[in-house]
PDB file of N, CA and C in Angstrom:
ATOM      1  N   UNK A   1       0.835  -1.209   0.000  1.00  0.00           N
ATOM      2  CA  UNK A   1       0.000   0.000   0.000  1.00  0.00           C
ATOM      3  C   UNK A   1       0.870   1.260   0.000  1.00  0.00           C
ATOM      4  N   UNK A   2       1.400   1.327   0.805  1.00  0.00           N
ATOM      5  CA  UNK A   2       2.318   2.758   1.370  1.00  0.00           C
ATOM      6  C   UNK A   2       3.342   2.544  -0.410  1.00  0.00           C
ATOM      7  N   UNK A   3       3.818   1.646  -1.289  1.00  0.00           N
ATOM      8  CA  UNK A   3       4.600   1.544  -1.805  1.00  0.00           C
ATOM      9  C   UNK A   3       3.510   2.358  -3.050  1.00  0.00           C
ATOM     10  N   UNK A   4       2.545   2.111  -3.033  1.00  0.00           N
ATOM     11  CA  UNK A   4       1.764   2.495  -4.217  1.00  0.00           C
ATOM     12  C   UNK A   4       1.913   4.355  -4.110  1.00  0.00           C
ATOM     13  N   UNK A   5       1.851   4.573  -3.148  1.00  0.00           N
ATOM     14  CA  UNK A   5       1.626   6.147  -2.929  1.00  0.00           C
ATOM     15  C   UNK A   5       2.842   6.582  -2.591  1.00  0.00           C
ATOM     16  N   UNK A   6       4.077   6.076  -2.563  1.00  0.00           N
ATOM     17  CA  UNK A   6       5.345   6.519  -3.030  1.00  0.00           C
ATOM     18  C   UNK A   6       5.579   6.736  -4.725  1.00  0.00           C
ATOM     19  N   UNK A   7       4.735   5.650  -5.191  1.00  0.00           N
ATOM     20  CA  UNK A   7       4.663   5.493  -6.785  1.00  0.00           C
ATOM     21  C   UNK A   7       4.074   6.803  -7.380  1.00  0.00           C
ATOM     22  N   UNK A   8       2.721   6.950  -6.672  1.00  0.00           N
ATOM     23  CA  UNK A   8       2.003   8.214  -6.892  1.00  0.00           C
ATOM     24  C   UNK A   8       3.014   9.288  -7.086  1.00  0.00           C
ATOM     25  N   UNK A   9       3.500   9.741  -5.547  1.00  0.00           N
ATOM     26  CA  UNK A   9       4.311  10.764  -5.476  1.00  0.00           C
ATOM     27  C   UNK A   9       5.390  11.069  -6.874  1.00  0.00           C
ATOM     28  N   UNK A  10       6.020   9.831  -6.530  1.00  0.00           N
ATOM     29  CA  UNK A  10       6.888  10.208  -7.684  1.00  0.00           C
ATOM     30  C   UNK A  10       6.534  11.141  -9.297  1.00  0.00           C
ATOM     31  N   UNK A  11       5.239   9.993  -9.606  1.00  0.00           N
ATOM     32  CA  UNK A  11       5.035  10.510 -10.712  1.00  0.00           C
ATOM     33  C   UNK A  11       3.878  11.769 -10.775  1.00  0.00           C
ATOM     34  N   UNK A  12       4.007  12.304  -9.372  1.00  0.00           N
ATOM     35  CA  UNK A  12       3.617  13.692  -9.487  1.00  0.00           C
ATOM     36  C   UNK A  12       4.797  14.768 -10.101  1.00  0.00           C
ATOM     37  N   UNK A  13       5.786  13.954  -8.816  1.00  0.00           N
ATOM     38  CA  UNK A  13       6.814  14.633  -9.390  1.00  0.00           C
ATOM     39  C   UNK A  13       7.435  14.822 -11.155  1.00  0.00           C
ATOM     40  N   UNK A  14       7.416  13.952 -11.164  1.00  0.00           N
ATOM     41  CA  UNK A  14       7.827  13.707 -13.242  1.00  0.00           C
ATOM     42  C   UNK A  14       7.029  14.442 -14.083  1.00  0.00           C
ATOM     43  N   UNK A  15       5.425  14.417 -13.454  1.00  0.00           N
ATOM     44  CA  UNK A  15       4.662  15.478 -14.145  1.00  0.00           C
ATOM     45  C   UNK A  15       4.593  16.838 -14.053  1.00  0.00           C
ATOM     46  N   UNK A  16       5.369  17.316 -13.058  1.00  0.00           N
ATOM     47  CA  UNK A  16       5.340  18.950 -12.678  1.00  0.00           C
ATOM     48  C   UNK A  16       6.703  19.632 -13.515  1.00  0.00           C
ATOM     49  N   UNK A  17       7.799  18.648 -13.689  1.00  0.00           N
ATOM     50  CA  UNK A  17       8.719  18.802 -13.899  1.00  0.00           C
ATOM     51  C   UNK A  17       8.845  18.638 -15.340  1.00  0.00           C
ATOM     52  N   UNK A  18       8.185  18.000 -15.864  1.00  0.00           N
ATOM     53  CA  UNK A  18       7.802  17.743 -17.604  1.00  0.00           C
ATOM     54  C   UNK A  18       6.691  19.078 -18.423  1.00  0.00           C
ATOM     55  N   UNK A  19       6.006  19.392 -16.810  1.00  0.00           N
ATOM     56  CA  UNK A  19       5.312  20.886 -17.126  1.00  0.00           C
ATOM     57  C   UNK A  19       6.281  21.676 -17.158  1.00  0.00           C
ATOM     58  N   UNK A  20       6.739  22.219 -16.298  1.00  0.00           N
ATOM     59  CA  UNK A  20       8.200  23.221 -16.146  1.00  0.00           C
ATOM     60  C   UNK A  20       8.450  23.381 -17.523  1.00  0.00           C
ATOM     61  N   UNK A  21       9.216  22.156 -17.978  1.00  0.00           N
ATOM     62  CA  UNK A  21      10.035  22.196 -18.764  1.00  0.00           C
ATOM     63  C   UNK A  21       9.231  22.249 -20.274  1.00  0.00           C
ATOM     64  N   UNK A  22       7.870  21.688 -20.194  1.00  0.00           N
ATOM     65  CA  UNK A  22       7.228  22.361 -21.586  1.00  0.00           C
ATOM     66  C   UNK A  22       6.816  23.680 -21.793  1.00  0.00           C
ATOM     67  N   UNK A  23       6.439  24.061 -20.415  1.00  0.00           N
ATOM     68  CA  UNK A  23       6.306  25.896 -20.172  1.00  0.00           C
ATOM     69  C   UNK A  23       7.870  26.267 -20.610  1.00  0.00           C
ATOM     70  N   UNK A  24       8.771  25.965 -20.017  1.00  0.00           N
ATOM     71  CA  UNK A  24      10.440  27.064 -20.466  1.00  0.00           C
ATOM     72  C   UNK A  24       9.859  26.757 -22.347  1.00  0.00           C
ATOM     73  N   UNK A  25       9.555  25.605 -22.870  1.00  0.00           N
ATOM     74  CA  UNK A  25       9.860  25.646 -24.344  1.00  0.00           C
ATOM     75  C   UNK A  25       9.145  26.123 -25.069  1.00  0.00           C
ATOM     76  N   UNK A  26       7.547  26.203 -24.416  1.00  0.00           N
ATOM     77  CA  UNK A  26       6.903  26.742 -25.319  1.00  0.00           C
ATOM     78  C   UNK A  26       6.913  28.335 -25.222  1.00  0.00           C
ATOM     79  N   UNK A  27       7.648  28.848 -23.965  1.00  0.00           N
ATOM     80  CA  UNK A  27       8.247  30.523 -24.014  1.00  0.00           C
ATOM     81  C   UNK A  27       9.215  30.525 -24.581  1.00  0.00           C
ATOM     82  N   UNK A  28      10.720  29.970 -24.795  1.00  0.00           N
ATOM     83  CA  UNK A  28      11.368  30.026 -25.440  1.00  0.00           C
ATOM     84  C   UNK A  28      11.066  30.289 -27.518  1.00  0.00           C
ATOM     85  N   UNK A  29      10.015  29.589 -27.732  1.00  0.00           N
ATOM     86  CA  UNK A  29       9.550  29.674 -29.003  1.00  0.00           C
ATOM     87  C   UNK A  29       8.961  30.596 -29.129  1.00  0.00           C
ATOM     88  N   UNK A  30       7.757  31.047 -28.083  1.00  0.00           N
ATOM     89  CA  UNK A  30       7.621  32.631 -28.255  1.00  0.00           C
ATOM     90  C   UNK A  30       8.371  33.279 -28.417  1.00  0.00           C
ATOM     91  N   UNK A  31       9.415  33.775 -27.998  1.00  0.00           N
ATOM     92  CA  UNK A  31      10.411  34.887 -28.019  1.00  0.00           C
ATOM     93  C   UNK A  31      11.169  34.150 -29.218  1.00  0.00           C
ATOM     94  N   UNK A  32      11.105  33.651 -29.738  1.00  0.00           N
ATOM     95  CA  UNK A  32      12.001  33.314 -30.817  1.00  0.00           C
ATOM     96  C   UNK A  32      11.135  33.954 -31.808  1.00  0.00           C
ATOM     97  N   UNK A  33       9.991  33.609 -32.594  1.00  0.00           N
ATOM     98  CA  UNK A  33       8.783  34.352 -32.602  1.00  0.00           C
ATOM     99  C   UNK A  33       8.949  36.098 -32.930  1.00  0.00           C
ATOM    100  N   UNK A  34       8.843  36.029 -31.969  1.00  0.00           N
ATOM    101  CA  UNK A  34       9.236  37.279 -31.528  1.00  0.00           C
ATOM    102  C   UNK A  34      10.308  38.147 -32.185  1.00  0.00           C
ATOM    103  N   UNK A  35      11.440  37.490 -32.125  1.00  0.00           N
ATOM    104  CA  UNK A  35      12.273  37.938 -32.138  1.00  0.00           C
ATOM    105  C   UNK A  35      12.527  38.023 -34.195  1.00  0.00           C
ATOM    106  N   UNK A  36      11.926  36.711 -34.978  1.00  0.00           N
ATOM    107  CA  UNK A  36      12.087  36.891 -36.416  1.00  0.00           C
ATOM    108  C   UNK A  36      11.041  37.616 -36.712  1.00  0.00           C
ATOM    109  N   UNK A  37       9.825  38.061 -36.196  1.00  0.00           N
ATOM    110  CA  UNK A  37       9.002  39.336 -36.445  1.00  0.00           C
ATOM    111  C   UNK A  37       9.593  40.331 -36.581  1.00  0.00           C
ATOM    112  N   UNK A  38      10.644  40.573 -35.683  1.00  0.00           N
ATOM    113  CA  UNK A  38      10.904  42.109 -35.147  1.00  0.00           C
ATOM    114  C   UNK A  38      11.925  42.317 -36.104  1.00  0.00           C
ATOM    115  N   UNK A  39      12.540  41.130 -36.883  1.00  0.00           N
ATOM    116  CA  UNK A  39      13.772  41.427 -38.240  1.00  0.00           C
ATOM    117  C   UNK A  39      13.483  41.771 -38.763  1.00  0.00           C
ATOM    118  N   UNK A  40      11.903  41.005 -39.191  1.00  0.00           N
ATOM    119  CA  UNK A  40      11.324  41.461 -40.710  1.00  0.00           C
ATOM    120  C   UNK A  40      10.373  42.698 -40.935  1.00  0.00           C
TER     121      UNK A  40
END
């Protein structure tokens, strides 16, 4: 039991951290975006 909700935890963790990191990319592409607008 207790092993299942260590399992949980974890893959809370993996999911917050897979958010993070799709939020940094999908801002990173904004400003990229951004940034070949502002050339042209």
């Amino acid at each position: 039991m207790k092993q299942m909700q260590n399992q949980k935890q974890r893959n809370k963790k993996l999911l917050n951290i897979y958010l993070r990191i799709y939020k940094l990319v999908q801002s990173v592409k904004q400003m990229k975006i951004c940034l070949i607008r502002n050339k042209y």
